[in-house]
PDB file of N, CA and C in Angstrom:
ATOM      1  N   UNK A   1      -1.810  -1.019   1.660  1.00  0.00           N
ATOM      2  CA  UNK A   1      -0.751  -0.064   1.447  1.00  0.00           C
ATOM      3  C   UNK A   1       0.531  -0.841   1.221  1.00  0.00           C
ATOM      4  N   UNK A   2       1.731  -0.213   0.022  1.00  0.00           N
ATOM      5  CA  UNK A   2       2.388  -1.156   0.036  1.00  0.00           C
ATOM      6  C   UNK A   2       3.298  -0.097  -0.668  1.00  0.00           C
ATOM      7  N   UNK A   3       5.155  -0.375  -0.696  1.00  0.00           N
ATOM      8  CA  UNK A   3       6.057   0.606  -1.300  1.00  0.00           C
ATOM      9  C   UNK A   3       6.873  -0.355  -2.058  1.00  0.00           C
ATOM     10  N   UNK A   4       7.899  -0.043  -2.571  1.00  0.00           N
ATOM     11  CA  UNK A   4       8.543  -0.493  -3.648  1.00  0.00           C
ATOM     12  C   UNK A   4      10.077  -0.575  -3.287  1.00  0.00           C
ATOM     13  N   UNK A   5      10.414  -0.935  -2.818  1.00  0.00           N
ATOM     14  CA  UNK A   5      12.012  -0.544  -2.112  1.00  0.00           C
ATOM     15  C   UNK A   5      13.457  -0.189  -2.990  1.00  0.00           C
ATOM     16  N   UNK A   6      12.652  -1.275  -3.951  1.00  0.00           N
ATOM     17  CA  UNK A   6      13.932  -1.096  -5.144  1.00  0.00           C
ATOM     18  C   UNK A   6      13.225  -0.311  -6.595  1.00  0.00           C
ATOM     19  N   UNK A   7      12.654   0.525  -6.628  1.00  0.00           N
ATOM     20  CA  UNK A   7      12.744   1.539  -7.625  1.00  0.00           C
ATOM     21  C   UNK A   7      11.696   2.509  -7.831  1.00  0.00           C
ATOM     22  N   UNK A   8      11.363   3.338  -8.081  1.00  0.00           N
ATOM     23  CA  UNK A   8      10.319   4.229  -8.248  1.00  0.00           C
ATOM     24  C   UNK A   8       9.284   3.697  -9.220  1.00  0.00           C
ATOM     25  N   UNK A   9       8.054   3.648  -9.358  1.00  0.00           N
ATOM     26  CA  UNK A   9       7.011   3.332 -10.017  1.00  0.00           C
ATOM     27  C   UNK A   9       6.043   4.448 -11.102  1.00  0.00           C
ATOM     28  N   UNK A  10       5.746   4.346 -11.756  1.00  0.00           N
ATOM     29  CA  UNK A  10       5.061   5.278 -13.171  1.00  0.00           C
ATOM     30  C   UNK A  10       4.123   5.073 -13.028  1.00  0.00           C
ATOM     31  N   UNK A  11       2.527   5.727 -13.183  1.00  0.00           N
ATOM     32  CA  UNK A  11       1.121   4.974 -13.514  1.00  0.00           C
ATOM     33  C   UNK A  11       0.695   5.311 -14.632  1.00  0.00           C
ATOM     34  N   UNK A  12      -0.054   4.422 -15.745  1.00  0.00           N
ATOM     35  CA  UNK A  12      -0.771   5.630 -16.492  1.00  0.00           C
ATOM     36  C   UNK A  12      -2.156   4.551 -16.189  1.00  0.00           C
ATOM     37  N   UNK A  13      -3.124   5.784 -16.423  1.00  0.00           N
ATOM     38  CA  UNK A  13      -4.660   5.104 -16.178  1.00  0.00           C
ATOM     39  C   UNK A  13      -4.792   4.806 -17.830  1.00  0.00           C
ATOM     40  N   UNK A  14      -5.558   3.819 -18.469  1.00  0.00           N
ATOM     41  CA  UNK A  14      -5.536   3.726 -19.638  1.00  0.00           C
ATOM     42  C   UNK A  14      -7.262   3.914 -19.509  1.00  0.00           C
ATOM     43  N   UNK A  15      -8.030   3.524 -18.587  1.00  0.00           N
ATOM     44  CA  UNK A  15      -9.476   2.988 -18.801  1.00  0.00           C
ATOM     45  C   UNK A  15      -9.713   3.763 -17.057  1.00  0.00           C
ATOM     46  N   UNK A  16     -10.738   4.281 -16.934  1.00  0.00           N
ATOM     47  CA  UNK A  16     -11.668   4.747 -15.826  1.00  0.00           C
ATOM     48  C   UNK A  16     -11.065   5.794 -15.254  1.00  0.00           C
ATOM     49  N   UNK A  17     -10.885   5.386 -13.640  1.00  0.00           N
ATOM     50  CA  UNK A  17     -10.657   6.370 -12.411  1.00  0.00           C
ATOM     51  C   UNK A  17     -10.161   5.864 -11.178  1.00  0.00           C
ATOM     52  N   UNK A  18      -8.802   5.971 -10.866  1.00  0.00           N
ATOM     53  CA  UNK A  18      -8.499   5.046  -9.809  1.00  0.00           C
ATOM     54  C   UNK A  18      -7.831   6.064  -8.653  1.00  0.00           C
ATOM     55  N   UNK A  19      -7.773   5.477  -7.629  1.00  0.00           N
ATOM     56  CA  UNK A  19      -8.001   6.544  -6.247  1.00  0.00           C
ATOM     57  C   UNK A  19      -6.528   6.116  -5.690  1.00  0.00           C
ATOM     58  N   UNK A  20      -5.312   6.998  -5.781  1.00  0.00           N
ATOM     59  CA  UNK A  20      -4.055   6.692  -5.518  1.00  0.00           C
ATOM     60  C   UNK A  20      -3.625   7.499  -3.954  1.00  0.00           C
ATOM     61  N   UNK A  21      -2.817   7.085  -3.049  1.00  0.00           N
ATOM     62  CA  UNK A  21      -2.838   7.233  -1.568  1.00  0.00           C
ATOM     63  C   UNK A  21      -1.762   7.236  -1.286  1.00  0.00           C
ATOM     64  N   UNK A  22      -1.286   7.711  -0.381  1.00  0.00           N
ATOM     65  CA  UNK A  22      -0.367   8.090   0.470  1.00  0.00           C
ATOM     66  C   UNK A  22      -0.218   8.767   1.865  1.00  0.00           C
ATOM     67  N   UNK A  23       0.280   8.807   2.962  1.00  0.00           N
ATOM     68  CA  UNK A  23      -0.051   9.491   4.161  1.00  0.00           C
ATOM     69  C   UNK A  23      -0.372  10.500   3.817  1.00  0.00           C
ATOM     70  N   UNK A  24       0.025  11.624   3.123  1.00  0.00           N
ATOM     71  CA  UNK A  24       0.080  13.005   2.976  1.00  0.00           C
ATOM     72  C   UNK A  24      -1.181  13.196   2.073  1.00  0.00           C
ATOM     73  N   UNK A  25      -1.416  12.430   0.761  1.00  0.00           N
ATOM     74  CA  UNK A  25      -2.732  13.455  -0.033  1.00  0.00           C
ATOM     75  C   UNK A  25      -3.770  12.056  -0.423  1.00  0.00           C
ATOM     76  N   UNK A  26      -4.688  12.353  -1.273  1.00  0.00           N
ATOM     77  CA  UNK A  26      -5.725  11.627  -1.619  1.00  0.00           C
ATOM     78  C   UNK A  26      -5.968  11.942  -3.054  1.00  0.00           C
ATOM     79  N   UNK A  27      -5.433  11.386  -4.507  1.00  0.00           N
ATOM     80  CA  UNK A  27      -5.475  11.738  -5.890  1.00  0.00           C
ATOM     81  C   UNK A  27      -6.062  10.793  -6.008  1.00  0.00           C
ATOM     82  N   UNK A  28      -7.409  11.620  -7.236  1.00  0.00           N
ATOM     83  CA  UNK A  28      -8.267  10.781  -8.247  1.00  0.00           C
ATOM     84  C   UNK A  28      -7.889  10.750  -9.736  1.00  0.00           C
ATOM     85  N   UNK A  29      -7.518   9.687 -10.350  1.00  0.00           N
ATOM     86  CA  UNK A  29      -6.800   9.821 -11.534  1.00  0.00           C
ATOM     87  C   UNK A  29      -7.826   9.423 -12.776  1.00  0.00           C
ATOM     88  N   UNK A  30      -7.691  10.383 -13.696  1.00  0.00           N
ATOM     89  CA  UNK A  30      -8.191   9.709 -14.554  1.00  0.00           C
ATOM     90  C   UNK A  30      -7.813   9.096 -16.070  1.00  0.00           C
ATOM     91  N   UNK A  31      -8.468   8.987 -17.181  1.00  0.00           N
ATOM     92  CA  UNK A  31      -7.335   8.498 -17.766  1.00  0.00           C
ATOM     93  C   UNK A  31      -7.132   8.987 -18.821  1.00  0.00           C
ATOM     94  N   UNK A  32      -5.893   8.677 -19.222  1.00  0.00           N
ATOM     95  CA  UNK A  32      -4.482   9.320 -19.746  1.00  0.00           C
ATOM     96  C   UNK A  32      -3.932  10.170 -18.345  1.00  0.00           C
ATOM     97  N   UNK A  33      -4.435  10.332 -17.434  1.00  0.00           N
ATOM     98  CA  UNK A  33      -3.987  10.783 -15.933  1.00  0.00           C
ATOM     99  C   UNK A  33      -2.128   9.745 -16.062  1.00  0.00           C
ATOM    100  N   UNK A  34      -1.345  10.478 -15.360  1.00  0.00           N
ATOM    101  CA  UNK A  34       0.185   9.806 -14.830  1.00  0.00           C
ATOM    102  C   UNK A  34       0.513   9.931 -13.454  1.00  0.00           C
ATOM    103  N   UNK A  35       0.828   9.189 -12.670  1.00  0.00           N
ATOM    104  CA  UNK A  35       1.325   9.843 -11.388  1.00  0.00           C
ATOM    105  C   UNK A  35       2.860   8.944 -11.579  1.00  0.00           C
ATOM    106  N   UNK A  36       3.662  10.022 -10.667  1.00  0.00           N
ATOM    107  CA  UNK A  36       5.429   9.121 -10.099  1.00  0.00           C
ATOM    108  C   UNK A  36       5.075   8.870  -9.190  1.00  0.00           C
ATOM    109  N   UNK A  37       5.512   7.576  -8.333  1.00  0.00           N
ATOM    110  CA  UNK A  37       5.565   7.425  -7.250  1.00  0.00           C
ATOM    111  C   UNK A  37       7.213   7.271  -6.247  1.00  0.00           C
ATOM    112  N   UNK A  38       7.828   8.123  -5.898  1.00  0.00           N
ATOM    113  CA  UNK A  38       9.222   8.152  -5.759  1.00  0.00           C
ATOM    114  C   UNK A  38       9.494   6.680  -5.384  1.00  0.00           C
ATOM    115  N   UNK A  39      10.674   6.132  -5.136  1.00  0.00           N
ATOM    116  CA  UNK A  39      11.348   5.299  -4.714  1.00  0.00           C
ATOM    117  C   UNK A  39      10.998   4.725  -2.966  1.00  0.00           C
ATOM    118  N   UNK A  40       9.891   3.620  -2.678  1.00  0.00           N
ATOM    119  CA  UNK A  40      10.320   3.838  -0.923  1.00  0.00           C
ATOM    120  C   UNK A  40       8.697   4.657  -0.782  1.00  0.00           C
ATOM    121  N   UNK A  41       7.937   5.397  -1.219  1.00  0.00           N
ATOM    122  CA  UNK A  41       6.947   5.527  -0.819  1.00  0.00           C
ATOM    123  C   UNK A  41       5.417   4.789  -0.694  1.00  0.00           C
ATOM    124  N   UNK A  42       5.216   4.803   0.701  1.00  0.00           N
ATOM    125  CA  UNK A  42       4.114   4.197   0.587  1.00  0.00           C
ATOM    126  C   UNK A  42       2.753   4.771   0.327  1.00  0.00           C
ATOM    127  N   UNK A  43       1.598   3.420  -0.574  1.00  0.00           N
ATOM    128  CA  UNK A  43       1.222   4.049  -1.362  1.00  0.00           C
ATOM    129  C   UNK A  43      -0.083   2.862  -1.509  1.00  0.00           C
ATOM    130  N   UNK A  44      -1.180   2.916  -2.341  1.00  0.00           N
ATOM    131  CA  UNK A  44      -2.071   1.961  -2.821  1.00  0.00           C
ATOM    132  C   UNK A  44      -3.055   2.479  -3.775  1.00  0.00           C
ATOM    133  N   UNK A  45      -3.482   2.173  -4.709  1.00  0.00           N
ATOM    134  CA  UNK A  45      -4.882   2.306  -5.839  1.00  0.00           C
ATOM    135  C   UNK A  45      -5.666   1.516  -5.663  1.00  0.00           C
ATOM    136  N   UNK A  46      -7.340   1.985  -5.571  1.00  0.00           N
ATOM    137  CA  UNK A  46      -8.553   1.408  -5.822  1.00  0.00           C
ATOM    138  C   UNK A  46      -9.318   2.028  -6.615  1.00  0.00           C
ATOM    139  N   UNK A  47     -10.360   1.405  -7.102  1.00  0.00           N
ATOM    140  CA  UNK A  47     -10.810   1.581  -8.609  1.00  0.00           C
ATOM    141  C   UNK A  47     -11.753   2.242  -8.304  1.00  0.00           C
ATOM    142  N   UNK A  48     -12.172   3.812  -8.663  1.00  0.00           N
ATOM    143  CA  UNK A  48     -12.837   4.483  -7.930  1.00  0.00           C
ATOM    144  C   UNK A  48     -14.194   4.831  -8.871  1.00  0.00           C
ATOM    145  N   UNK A  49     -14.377   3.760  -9.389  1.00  0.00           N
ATOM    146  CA  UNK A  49     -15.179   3.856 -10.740  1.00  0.00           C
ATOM    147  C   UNK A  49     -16.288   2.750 -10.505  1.00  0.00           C
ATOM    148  N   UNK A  50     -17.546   2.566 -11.362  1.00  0.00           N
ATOM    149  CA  UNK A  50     -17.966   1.707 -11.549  1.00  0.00           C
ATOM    150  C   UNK A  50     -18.435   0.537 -12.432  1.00  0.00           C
ATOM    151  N   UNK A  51     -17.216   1.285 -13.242  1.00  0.00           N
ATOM    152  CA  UNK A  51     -16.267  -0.024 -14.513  1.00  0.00           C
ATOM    153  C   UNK A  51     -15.305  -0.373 -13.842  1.00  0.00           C
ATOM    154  N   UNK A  52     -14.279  -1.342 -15.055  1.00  0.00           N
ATOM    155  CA  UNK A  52     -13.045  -2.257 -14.648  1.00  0.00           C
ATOM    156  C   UNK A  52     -12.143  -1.093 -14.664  1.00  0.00           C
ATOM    157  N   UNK A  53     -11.265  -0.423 -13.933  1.00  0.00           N
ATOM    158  CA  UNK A  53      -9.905   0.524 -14.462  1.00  0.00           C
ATOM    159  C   UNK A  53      -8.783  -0.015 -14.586  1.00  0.00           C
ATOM    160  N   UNK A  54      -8.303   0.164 -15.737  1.00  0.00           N
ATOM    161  CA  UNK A  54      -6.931  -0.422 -16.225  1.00  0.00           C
ATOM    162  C   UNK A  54      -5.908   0.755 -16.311  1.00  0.00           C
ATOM    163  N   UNK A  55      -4.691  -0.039 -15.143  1.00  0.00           N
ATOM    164  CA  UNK A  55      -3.652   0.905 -15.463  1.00  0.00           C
ATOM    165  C   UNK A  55      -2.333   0.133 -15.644  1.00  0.00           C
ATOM    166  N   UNK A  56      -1.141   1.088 -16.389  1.00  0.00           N
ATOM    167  CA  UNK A  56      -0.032   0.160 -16.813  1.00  0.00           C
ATOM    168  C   UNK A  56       0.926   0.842 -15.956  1.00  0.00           C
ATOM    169  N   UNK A  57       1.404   0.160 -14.892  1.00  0.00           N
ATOM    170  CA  UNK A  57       2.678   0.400 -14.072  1.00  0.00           C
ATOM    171  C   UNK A  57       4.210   0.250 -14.769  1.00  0.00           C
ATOM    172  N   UNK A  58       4.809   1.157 -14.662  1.00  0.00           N
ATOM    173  CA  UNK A  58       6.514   1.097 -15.097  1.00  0.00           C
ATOM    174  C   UNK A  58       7.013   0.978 -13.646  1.00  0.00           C
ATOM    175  N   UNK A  59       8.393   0.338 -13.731  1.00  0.00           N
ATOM    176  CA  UNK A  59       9.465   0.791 -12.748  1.00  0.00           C
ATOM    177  C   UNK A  59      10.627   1.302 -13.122  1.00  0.00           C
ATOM    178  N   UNK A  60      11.607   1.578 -12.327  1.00  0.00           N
ATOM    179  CA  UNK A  60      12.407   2.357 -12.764  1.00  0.00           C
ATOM    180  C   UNK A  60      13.863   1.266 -12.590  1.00  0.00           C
ATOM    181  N   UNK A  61      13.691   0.064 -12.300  1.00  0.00           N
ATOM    182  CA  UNK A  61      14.317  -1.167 -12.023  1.00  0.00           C
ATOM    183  C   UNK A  61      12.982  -2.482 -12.419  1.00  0.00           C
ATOM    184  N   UNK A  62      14.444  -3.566 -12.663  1.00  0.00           N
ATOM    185  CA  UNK A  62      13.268  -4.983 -13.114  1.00  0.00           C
ATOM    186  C   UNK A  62      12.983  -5.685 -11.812  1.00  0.00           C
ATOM    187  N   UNK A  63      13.514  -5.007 -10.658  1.00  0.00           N
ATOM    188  CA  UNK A  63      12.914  -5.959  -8.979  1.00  0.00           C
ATOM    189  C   UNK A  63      12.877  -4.955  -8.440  1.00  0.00           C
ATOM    190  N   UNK A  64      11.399  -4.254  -8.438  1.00  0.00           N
ATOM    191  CA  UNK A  64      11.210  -3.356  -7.692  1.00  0.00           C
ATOM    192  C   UNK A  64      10.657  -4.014  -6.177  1.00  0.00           C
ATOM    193  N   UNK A  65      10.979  -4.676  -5.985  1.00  0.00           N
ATOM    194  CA  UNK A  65      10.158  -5.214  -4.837  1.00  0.00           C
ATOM    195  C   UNK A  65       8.669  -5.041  -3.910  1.00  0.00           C
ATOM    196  N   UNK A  66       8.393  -5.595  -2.832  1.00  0.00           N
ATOM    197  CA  UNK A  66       7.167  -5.238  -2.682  1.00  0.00           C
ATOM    198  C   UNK A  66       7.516  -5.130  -1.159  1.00  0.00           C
ATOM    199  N   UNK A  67       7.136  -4.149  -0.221  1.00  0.00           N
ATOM    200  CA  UNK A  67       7.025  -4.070   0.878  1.00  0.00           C
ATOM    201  C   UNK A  67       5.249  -3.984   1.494  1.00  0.00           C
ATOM    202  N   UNK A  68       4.609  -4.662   1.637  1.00  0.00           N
ATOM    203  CA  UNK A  68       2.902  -4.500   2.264  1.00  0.00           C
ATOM    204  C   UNK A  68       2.841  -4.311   3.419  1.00  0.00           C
ATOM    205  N   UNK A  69       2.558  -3.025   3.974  1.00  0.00           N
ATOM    206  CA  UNK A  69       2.680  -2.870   5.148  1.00  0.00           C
ATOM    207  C   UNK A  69       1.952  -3.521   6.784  1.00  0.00           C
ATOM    208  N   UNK A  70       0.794  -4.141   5.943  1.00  0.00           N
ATOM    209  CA  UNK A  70      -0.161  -5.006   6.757  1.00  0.00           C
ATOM    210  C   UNK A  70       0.829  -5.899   7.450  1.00  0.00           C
ATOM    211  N   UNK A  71       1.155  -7.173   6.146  1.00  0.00           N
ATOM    212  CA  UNK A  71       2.223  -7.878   6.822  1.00  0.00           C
ATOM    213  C   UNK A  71       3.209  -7.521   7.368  1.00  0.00           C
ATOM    214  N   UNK A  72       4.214  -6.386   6.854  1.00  0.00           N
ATOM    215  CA  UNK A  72       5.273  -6.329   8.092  1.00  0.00           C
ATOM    216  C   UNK A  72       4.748  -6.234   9.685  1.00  0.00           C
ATOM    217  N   UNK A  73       3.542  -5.386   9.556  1.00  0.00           N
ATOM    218  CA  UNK A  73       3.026  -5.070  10.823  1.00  0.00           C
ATOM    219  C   UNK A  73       2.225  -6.261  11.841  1.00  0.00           C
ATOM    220  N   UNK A  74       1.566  -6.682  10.913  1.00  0.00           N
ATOM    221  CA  UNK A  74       0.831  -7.843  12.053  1.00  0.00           C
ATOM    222  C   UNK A  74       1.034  -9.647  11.788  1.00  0.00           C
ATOM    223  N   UNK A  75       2.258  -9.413  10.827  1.00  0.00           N
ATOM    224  CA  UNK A  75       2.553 -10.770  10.148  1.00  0.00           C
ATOM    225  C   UNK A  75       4.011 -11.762  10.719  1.00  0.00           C
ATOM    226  N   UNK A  76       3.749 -10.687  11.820  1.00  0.00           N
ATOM    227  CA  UNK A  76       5.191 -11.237  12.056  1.00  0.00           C
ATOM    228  C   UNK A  76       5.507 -11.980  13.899  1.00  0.00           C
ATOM    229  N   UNK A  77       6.827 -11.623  14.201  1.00  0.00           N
ATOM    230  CA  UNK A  77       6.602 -12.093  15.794  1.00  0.00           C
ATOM    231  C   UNK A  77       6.988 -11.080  16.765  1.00  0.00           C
ATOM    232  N   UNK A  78       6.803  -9.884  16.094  1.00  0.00           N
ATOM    233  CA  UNK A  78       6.736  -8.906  16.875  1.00  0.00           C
ATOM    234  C   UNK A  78       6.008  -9.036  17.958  1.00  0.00           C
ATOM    235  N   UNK A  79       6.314  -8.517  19.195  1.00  0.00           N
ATOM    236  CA  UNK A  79       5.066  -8.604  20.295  1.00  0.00           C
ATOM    237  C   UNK A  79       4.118  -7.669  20.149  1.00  0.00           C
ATOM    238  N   UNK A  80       3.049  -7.626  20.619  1.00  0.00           N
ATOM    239  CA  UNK A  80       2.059  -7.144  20.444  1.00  0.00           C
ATOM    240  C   UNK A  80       2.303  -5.886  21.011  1.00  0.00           C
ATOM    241  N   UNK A  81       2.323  -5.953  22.129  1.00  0.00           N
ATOM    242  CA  UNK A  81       2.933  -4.613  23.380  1.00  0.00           C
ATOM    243  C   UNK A  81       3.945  -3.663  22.418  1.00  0.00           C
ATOM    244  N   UNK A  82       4.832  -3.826  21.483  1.00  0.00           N
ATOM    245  CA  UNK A  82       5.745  -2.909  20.648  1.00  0.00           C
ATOM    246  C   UNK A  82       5.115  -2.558  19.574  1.00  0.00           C
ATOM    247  N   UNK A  83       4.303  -3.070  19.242  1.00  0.00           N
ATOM    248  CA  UNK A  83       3.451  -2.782  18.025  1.00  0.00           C
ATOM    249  C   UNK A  83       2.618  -1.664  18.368  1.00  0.00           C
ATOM    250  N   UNK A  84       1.855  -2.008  19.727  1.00  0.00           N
ATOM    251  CA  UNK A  84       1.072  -0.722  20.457  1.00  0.00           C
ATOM    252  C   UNK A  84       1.248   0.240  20.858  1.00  0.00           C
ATOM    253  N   UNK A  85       3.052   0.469  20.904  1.00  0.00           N
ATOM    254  CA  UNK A  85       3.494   1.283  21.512  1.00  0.00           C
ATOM    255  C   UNK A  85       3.763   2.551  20.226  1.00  0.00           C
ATOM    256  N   UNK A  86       4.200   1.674  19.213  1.00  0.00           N
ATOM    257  CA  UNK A  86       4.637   2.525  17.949  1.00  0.00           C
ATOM    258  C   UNK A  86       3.363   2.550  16.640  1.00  0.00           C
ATOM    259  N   UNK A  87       2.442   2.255  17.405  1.00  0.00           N
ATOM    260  CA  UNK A  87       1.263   2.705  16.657  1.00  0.00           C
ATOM    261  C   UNK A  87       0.143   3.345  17.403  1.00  0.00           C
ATOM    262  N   UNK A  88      -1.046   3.910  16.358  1.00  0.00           N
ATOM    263  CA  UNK A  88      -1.863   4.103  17.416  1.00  0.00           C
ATOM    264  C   UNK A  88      -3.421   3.125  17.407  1.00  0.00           C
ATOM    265  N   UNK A  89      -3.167   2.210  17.332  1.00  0.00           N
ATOM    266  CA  UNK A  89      -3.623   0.760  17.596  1.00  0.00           C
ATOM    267  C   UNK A  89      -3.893   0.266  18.932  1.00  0.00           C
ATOM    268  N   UNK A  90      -5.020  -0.164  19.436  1.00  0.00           N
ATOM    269  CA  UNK A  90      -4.822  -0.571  21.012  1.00  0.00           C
ATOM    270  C   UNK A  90      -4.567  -2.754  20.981  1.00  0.00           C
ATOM    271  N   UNK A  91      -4.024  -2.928  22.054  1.00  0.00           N
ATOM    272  CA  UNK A  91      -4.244  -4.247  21.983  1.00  0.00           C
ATOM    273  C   UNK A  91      -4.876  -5.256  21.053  1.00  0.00           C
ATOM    274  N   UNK A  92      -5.865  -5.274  21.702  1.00  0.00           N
ATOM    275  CA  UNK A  92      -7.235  -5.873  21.459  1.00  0.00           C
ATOM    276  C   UNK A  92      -7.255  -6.115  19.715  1.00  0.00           C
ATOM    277  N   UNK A  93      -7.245  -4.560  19.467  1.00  0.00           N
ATOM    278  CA  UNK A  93      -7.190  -4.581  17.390  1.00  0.00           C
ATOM    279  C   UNK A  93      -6.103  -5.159  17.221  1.00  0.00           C
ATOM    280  N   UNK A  94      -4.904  -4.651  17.600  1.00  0.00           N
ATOM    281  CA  UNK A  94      -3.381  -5.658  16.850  1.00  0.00           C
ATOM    282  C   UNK A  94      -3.597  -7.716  17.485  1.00  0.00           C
ATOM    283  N   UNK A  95      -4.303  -7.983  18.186  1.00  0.00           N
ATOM    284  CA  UNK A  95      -4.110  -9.606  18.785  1.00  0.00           C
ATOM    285  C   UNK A  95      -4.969  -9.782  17.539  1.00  0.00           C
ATOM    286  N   UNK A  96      -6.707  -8.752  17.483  1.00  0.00           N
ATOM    287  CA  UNK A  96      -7.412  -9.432  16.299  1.00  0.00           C
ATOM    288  C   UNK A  96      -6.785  -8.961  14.632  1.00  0.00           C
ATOM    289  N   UNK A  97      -6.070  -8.290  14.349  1.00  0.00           N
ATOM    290  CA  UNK A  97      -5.390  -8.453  13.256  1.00  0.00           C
ATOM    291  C   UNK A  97      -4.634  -9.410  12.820  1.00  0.00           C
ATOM    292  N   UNK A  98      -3.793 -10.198  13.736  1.00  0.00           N
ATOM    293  CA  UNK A  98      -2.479 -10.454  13.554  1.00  0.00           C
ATOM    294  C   UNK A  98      -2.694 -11.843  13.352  1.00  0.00           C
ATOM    295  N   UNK A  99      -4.797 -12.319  14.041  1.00  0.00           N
ATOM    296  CA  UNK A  99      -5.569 -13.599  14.188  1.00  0.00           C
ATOM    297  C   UNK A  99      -5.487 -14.118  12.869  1.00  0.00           C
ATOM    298  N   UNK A 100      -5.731 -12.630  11.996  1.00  0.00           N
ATOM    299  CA  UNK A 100      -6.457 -12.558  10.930  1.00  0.00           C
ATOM    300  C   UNK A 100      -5.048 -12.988  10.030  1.00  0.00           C
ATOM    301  N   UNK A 101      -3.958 -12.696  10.078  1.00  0.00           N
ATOM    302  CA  UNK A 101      -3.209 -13.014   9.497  1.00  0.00           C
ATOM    303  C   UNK A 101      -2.265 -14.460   9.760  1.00  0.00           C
ATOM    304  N   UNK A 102      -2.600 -14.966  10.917  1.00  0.00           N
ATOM    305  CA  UNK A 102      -1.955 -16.436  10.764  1.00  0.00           C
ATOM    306  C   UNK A 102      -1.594 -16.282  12.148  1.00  0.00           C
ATOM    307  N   UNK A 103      -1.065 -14.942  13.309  1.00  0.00           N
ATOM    308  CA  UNK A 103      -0.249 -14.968  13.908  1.00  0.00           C
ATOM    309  C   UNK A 103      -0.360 -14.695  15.371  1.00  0.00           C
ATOM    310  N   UNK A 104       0.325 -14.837  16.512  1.00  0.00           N
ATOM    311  CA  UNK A 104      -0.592 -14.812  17.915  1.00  0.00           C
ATOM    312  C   UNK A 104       0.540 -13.760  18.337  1.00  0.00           C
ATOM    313  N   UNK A 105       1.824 -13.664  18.530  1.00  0.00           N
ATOM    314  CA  UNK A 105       2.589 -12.942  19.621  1.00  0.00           C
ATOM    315  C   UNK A 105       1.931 -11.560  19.319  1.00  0.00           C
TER     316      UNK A 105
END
C-alpha cells in the first residue's frame, strides 16, 4: 500500500485486469477502465489476470512522491509498544515485521 503526497494520480489499464485498493472499496479494472486516485490516498494495484497488465499512470505534478506504508510503519525506530498501541497488530507480528525489514526497536 502506498499514497502519493504530492499530487493526485490517473490510471488507464491499456492490457488485462488489475485489482485497485483502498481502505474503503475493492475495484477490478479493466481495460480502457480509468480510475482518479485523489491526492494523499492510500492505495495499491495487482494484476488480477493471468497475462502481463499494462497500465499508464499520470500525475497531476512531476514529484508526486511516494509514501509506502509498510516502511513508515515497521521501517523505522518507532518502538514497538506505540506501534501496538495504534494498530491492531500484536507484538510478536510488529518485532517479526520490522526483522523483516532491517529493524529491531
Amino acid at each position: 500500500m502506498h499514497s502519493h503526497r504530492g499530487a493526485s494520480e490517473a490510471i488507464l489499464v491499456a492490457k488485462g485486469k488489475v485489482i485497485f485498493d483502498n481502505e474503503a472499496y475493492v475495484k477490478t479494472l479493466k481495460k480502457c477502465d480509468i480510475m482518479v486516485l485523489p491526492q494523499g490516498l492510500l492505495h495499491f494495484q495487482v494484476n488480477a489476470g493471468d497475462t502481463p497488465a499494462l497500465i499508464f499512470a499520470s500525475f497531476s505534478s512531476n514529484d508526486p512522491g511516494v509514501h509506502v506504508l509498510e516502511t513508515a510503519l515497521f521501517q523505522n525506530d518507532l518502538h514497538t509498544e506505540l506501534i501496538a498501541q495504534t494498530t491492531l497488530l500484536d507484538i510478536a507480528e510488529i518485532k517479526k515485521l520490522k526483522g523483516l525489514l532491517g529493524t529491531t526497536n
